[in-house]
N, C-alpha and C. Protein backbone atom coordinates (compact mmCIF):
# COMPACT_ATOMS: atom_id res chain seq x y z
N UNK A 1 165.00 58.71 100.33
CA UNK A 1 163.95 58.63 101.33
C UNK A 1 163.43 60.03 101.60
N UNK A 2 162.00 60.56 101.72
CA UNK A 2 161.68 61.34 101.91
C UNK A 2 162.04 61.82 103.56
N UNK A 3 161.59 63.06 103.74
CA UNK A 3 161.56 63.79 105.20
C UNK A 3 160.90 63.42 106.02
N UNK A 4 160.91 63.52 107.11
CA UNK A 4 159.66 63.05 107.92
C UNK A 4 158.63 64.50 108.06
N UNK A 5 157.32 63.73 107.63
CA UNK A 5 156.78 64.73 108.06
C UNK A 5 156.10 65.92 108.93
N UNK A 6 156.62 66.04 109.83
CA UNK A 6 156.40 66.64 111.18
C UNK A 6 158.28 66.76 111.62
N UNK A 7 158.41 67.91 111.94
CA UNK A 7 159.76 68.21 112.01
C UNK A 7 160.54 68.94 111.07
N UNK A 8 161.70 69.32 111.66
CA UNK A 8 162.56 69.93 110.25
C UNK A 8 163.90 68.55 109.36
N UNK A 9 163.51 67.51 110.41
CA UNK A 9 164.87 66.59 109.95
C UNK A 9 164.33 64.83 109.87
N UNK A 10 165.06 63.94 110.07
CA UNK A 10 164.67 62.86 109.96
C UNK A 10 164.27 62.30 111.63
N UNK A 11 163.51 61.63 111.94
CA UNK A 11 162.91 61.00 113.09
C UNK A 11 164.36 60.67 113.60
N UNK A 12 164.26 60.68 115.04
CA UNK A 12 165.70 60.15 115.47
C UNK A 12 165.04 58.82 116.98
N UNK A 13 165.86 57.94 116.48
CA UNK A 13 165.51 56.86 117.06
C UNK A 13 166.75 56.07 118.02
N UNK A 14 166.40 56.27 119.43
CA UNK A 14 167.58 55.54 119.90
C UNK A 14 167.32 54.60 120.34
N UNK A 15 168.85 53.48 120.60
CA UNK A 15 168.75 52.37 120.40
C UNK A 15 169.38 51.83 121.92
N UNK A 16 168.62 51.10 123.03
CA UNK A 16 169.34 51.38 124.02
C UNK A 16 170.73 50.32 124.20
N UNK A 17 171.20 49.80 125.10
CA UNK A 17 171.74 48.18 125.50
C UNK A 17 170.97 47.04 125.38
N UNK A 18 169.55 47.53 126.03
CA UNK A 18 168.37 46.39 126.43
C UNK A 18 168.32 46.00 124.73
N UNK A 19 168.40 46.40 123.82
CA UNK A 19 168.12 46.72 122.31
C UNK A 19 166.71 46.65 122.06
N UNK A 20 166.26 47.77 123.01
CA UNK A 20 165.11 48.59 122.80
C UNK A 20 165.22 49.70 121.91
N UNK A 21 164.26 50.26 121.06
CA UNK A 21 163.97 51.19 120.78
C UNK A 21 163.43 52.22 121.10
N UNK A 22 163.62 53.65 121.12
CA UNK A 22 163.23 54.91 121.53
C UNK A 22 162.78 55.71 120.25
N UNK A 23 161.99 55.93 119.81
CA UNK A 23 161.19 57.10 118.92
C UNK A 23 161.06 58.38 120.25
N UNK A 24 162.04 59.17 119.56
CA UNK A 24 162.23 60.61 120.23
C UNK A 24 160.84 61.53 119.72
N UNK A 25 160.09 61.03 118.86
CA UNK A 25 159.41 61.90 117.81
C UNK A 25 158.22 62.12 118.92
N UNK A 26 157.88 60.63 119.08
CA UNK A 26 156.13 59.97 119.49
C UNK A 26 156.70 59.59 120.82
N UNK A 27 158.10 59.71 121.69
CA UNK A 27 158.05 59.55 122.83
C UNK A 27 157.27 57.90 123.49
N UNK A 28 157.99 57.16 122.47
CA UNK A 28 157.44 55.93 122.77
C UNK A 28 158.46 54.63 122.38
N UNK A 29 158.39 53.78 122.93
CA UNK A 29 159.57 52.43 122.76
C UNK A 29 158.44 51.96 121.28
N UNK A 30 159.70 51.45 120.46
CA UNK A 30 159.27 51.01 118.92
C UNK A 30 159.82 49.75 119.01
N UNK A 31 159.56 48.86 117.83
CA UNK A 31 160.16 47.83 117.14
C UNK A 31 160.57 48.16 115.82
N UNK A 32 161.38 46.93 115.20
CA UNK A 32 161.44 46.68 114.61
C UNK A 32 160.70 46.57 113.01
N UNK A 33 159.70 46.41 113.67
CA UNK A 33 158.43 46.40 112.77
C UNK A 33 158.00 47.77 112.69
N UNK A 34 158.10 48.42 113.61
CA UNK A 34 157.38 49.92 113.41
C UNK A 34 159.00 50.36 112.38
N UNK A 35 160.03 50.46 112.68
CA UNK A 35 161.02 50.94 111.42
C UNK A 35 160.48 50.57 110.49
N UNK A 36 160.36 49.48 110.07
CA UNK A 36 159.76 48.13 108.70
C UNK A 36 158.56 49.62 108.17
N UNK A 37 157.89 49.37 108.84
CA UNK A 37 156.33 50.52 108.37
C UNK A 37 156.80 51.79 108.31
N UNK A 38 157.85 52.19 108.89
CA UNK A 38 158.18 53.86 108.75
C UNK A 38 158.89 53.90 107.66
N UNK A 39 159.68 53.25 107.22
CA UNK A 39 160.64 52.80 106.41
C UNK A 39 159.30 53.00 104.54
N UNK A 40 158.71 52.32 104.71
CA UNK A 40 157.56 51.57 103.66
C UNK A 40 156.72 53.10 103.51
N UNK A 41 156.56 53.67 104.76
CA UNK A 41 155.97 54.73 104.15
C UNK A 41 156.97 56.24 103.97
N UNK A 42 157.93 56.32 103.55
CA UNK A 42 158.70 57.06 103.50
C UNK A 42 159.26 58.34 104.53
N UNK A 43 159.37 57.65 105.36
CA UNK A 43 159.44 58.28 106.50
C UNK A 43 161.42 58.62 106.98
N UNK A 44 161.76 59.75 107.37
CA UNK A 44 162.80 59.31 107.06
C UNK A 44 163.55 59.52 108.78
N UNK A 45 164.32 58.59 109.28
CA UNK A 45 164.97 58.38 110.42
C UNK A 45 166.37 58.28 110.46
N UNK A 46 167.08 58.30 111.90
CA UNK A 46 168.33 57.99 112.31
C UNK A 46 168.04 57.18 113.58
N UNK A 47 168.52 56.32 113.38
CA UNK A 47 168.79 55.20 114.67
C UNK A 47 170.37 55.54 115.30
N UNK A 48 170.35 55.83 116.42
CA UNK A 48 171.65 56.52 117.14
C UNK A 48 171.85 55.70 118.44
N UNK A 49 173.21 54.86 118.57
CA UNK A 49 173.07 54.58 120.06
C UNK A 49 172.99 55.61 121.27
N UNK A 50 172.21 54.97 121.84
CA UNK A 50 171.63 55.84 123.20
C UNK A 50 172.86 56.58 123.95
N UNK A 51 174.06 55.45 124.37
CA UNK A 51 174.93 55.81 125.29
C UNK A 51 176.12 56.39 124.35
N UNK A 52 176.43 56.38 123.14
CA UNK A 52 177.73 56.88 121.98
C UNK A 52 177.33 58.15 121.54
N UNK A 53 175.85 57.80 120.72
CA UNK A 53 175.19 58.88 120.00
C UNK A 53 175.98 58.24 118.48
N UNK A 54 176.10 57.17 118.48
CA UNK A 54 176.75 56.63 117.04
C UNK A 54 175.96 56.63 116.34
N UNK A 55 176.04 56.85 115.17
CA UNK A 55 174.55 56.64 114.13
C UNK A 55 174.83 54.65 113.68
N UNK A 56 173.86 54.33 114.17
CA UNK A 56 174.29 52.73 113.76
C UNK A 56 172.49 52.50 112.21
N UNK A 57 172.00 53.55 111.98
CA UNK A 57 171.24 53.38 110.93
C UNK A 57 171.33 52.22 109.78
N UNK A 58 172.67 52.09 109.57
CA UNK A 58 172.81 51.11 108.13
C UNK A 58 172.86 49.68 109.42
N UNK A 59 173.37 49.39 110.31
CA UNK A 59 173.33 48.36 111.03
C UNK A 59 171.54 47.99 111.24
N UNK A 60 170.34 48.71 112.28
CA UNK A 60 169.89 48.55 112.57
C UNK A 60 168.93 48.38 110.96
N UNK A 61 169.04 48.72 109.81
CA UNK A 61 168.28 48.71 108.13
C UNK A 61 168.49 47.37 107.39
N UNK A 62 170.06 46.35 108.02
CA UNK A 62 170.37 45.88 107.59
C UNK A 62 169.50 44.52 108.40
N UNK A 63 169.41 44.53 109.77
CA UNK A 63 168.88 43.55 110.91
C UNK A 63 167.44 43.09 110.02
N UNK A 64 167.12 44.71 109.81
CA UNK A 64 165.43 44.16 109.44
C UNK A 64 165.87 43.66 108.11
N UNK A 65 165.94 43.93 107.29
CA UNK A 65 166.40 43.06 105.88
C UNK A 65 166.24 41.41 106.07
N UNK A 66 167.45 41.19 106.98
CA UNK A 66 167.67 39.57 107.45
C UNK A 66 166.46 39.40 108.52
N UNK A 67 165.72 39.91 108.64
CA UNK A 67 164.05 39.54 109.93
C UNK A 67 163.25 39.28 108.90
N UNK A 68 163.18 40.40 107.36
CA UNK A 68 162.17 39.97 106.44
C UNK A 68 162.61 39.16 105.82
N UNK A 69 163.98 38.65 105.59
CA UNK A 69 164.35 37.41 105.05
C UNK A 69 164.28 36.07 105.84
N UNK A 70 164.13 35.98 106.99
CA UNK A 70 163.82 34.86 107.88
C UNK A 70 162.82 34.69 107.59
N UNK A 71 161.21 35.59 107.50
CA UNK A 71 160.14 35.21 107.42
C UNK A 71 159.60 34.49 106.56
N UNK A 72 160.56 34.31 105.32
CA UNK A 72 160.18 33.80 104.00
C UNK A 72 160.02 34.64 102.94
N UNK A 73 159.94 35.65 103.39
CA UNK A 73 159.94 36.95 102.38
C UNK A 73 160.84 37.46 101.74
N UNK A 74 161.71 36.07 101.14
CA UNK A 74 162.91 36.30 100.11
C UNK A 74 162.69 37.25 99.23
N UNK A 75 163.71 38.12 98.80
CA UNK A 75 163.98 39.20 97.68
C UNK A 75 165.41 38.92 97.30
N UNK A 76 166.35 38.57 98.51
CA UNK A 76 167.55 38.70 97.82
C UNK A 76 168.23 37.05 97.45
N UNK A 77 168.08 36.62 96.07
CA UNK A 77 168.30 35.31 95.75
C UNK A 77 169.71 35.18 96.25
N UNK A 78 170.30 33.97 96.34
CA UNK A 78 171.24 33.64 96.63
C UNK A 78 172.26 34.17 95.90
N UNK A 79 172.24 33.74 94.73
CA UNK A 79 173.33 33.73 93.75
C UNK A 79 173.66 35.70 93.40
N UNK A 80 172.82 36.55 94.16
CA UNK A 80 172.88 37.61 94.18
C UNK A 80 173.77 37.94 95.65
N UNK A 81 173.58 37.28 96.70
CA UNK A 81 174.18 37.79 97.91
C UNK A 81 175.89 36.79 98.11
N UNK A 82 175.66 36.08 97.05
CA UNK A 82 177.41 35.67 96.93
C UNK A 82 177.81 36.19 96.05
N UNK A 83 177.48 37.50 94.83
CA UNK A 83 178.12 38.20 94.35
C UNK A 83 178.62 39.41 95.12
N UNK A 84 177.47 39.30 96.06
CA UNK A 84 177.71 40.16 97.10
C UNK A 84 178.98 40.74 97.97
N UNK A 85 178.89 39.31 98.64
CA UNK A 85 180.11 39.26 98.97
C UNK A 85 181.34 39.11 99.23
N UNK A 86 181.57 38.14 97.59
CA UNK A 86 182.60 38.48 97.17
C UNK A 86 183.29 39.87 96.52
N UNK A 87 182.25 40.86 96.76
CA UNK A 87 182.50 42.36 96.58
C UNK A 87 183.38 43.10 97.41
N UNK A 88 183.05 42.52 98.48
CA UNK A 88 184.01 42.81 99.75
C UNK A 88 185.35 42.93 99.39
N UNK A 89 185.96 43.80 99.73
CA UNK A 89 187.32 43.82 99.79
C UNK A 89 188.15 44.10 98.57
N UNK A 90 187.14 43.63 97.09
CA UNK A 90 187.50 43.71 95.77
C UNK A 90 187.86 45.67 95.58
N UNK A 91 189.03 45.47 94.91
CA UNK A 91 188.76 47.43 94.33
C UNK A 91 187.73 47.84 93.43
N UNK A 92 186.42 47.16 93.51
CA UNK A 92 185.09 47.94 93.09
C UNK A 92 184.44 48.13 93.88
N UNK A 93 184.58 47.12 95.53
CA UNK A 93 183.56 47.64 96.50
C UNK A 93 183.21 49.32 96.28
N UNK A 94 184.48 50.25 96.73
CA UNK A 94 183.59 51.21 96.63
C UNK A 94 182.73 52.02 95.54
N UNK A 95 182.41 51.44 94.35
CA UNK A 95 181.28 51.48 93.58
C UNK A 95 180.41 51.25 93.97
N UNK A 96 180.05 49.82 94.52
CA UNK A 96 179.03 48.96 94.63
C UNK A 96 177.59 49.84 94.82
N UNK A 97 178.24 50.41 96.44
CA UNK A 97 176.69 51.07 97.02
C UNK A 97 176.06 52.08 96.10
N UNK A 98 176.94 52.88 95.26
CA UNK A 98 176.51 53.65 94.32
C UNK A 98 175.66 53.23 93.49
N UNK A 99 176.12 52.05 92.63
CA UNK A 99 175.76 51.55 91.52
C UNK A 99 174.02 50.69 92.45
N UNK A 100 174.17 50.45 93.44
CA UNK A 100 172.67 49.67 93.62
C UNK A 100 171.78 50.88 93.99
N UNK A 101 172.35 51.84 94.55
CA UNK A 101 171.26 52.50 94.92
C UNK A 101 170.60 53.27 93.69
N UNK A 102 171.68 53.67 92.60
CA UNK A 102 171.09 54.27 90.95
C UNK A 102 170.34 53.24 90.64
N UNK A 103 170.61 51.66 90.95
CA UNK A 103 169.62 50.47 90.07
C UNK A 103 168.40 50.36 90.86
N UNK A 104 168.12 50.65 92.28
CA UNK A 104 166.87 50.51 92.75
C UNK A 104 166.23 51.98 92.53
N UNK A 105 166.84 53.40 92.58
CA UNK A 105 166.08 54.10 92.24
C UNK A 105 165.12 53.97 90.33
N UNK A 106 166.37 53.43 89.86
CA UNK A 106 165.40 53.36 88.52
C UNK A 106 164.43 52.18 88.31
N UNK A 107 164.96 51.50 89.12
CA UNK A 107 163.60 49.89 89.45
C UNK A 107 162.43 50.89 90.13
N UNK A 108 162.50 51.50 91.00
CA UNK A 108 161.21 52.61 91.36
C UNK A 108 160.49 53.56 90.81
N UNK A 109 161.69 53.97 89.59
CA UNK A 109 161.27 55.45 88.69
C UNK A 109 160.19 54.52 87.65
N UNK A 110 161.00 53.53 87.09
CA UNK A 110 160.00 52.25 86.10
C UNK A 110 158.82 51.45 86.63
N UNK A 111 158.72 51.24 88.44
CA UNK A 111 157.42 50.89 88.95
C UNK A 111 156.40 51.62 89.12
N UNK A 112 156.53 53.02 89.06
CA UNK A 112 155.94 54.40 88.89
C UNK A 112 154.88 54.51 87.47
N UNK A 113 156.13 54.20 86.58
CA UNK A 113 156.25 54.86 85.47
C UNK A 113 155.27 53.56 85.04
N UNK A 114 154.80 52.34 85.22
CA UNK A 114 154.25 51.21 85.00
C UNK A 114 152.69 51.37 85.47
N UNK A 115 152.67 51.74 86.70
CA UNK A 115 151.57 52.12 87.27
C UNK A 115 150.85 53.14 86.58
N UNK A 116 151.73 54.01 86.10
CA UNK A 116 150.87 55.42 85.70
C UNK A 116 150.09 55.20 84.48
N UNK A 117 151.28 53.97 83.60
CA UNK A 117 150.50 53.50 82.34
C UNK A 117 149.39 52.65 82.42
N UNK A 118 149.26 52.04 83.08
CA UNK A 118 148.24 51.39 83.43
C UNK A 118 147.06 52.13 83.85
N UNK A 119 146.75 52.89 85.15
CA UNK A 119 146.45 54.18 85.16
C UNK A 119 145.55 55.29 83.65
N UNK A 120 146.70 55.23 83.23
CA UNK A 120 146.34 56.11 81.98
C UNK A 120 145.86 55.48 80.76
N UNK A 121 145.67 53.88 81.11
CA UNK A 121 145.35 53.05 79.45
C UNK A 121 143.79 52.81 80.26
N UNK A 122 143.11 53.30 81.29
CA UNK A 122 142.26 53.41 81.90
C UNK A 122 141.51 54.60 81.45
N UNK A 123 142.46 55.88 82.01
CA UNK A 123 141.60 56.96 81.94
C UNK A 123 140.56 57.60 81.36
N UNK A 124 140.51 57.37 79.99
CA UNK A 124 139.91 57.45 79.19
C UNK A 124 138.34 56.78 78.22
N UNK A 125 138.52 55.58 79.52
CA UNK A 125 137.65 54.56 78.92
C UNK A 125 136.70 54.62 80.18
N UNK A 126 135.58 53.82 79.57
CA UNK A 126 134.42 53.96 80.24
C UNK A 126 134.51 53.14 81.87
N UNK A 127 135.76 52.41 81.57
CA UNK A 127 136.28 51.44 82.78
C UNK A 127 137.17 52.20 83.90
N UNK A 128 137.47 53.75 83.92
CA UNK A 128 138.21 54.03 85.00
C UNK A 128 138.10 53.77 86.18
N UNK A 129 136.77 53.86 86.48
CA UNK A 129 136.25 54.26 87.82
C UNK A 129 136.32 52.53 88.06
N UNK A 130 135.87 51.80 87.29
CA UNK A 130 136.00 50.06 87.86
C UNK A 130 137.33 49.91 88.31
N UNK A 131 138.40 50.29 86.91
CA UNK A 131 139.27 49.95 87.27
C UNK A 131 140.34 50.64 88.73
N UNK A 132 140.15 51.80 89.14
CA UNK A 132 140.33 52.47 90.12
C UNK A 132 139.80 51.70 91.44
N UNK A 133 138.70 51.31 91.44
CA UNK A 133 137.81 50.19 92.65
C UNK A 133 138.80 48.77 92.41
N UNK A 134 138.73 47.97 91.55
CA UNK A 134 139.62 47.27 91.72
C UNK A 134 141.29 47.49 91.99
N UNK A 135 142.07 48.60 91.66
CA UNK A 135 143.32 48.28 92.27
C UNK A 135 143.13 48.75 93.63
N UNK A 136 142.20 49.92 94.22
CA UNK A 136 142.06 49.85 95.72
C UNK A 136 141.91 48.56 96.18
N UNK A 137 140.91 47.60 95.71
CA UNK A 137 140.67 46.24 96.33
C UNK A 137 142.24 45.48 95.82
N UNK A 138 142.59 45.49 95.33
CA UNK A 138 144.30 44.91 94.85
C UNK A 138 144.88 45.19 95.91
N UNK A 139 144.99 46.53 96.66
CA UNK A 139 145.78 47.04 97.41
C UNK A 139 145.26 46.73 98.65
N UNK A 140 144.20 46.69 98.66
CA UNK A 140 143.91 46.49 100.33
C UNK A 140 144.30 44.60 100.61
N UNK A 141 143.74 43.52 99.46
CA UNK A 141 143.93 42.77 99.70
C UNK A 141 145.31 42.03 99.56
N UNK A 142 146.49 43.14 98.85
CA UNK A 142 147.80 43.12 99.51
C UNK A 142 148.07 42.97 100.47
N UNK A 143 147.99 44.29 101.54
CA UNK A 143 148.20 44.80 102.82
C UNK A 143 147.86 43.70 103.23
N UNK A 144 146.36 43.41 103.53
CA UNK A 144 145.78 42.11 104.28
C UNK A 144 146.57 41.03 104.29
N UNK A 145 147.28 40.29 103.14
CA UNK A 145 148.05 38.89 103.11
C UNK A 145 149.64 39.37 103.52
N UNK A 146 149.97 40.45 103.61
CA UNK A 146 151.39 40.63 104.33
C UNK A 146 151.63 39.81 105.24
N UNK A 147 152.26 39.31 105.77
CA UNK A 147 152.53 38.47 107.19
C UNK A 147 153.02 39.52 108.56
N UNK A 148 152.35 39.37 109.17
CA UNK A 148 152.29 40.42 110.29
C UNK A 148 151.81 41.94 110.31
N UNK A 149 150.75 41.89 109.30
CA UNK A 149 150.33 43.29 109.20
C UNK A 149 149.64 43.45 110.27
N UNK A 150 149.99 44.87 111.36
CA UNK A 150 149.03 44.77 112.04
C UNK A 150 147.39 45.25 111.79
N UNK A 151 146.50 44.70 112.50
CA UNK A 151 144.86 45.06 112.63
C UNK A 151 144.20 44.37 111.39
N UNK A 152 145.00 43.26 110.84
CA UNK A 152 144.54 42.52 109.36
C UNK A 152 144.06 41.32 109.86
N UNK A 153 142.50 40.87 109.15
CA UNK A 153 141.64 39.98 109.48
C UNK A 153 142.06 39.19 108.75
N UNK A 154 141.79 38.40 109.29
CA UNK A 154 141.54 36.57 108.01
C UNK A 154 140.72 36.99 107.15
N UNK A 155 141.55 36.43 105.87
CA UNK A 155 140.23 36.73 104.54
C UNK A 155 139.03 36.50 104.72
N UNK A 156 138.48 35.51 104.94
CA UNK A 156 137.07 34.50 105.61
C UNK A 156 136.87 36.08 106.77
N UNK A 157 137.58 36.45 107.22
CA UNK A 157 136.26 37.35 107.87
C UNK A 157 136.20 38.73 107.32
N UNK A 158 136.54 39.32 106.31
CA UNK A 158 136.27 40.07 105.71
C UNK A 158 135.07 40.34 104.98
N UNK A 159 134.41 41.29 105.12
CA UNK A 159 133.13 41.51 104.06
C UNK A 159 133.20 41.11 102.76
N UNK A 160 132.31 40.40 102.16
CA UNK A 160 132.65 39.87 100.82
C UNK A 160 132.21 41.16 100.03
N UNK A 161 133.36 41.69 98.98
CA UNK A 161 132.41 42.86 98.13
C UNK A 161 131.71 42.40 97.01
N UNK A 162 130.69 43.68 97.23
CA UNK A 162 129.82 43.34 95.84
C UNK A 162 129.82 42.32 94.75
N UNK A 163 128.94 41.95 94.49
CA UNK A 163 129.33 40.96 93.47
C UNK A 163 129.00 42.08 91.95
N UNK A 164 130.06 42.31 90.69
CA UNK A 164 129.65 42.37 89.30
C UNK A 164 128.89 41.73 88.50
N UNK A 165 127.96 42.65 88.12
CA UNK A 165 126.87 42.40 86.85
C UNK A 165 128.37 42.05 85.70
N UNK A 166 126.85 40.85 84.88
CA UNK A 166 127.69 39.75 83.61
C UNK A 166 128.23 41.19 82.61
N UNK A 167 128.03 42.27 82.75
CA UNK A 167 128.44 42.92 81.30
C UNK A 167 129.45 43.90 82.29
N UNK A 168 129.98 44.47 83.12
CA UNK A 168 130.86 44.69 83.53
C UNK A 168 132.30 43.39 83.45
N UNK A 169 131.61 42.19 83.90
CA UNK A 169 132.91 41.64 83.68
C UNK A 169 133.16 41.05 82.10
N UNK A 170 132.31 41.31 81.19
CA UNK A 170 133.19 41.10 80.09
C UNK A 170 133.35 42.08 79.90
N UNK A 171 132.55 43.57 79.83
CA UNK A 171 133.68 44.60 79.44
C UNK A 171 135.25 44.68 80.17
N UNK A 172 134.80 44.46 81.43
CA UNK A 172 136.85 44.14 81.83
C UNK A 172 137.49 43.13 80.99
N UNK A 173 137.22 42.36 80.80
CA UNK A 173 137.68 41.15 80.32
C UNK A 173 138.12 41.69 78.95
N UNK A 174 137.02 42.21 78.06
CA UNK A 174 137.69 42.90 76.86
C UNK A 174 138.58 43.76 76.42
N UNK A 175 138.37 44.83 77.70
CA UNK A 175 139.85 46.08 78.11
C UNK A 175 141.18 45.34 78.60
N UNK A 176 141.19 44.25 79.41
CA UNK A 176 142.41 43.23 79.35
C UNK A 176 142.88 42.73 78.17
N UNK A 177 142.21 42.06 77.82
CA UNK A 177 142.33 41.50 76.21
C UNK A 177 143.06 42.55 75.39
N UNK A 178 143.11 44.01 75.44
CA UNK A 178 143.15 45.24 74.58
C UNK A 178 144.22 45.39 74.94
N UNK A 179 144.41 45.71 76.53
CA UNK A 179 145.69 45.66 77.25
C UNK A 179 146.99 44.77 76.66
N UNK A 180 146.48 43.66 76.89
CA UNK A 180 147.54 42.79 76.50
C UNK A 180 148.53 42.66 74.81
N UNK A 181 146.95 43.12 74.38
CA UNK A 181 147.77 42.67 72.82
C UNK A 181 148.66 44.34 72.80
N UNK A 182 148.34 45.61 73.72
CA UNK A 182 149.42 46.58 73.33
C UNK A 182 150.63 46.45 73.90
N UNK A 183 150.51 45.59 75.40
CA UNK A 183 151.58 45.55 76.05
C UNK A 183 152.73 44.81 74.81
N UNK A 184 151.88 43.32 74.59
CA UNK A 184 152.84 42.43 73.79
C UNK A 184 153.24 43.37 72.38
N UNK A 185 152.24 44.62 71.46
CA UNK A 185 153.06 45.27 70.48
C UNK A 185 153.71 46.23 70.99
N UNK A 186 154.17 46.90 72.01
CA UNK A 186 155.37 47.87 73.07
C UNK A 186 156.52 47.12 72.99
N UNK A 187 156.26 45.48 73.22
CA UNK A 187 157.50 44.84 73.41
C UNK A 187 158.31 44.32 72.33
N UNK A 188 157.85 44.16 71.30
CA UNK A 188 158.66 43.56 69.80
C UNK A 188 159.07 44.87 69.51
């Protein structure tokens, strides 16, 4: 996780009895959801009880996990969280945390590394700049369908964008087409 930016250390966040939140940073009561977004944008914190000064960070990281898993926003399949925890107690637990956190950093180094190719099977072609406008519109109309994003409209009231001239979308259509057959010769 990166630094926070403003400061010399990570945001420190206390956590009271009421199980309110305190952002010491912005001097303001947080949620849950604001961790969720600080968290997403690499922001980096300590959640500390108010009255101990305990660092309860992996407790309060773990709450939201099971809040985005209530919502429907499964990631962790089942048959993954009963390997889980039957880990417990086994003499590899203390591997475990090691070994996931090397497997999600390289699941991130390879979502990077995916993007950039994509990115770069662009650059060069007369389609960057389209294709650059469309993953902004990819991305915004991400954000938008999140469930509980705040200040996000209903699709229906969003500005409809521009509509594409017929020879822009078959030239996309043909740079996909191009795309695909290199992706599928990368993979044999």
């Amino acid at each position: 996780m990166k630094k926070a930016a403003t400061g010399s250390g990570p945001v420190i966040i206390k956590k009271y009895a009421n199980r309110r939140l305190y952002n010491t940073e912005t001097s303001s009561y947080i949620t849950l959801d604001h961790l969720a977004a600080m968290t997403r944008e690499g922001r980096d914190f300590k959640v500390v009880d108010a009255k101990t000064e305990e660092d309860i960070t992996h407790n309060v990281l773990t709450q939201i996990i099971m809040e985005e898993e209530a919502r429907g926003a499964s990631m962790l399949p089942v048959n993954f969280l009963r390997q889980l925890i039957s880990l417990y107690g086994d003499s590899m637990q203390a591997m475990v945390p090691g070994y996931l956190e090397a497997s999600m950093d390289s699941f991130r180094r390879n979502q990077e590394q995916f993007k950039s190719a994509v990115e770069g099977a662009f650059a060069n072609s007369p389609f960057a700049e389209i294709a650059k406008r469309n993953m902004a519109m990819f991305e915004a109309a991400a954000e938008a369908f999140k469930p509980g994003a705040p200040g996000t409209a209903t699709p229906a009231a969003k500005p409809a964008a521009p509509a594409e001239d017929g020879d822009d979308v078959a030239a996309l259509k043909a740079e996909l087409a191009r795309l695909q057959d290199k992706i599928e010769k990368l993979g044999k």
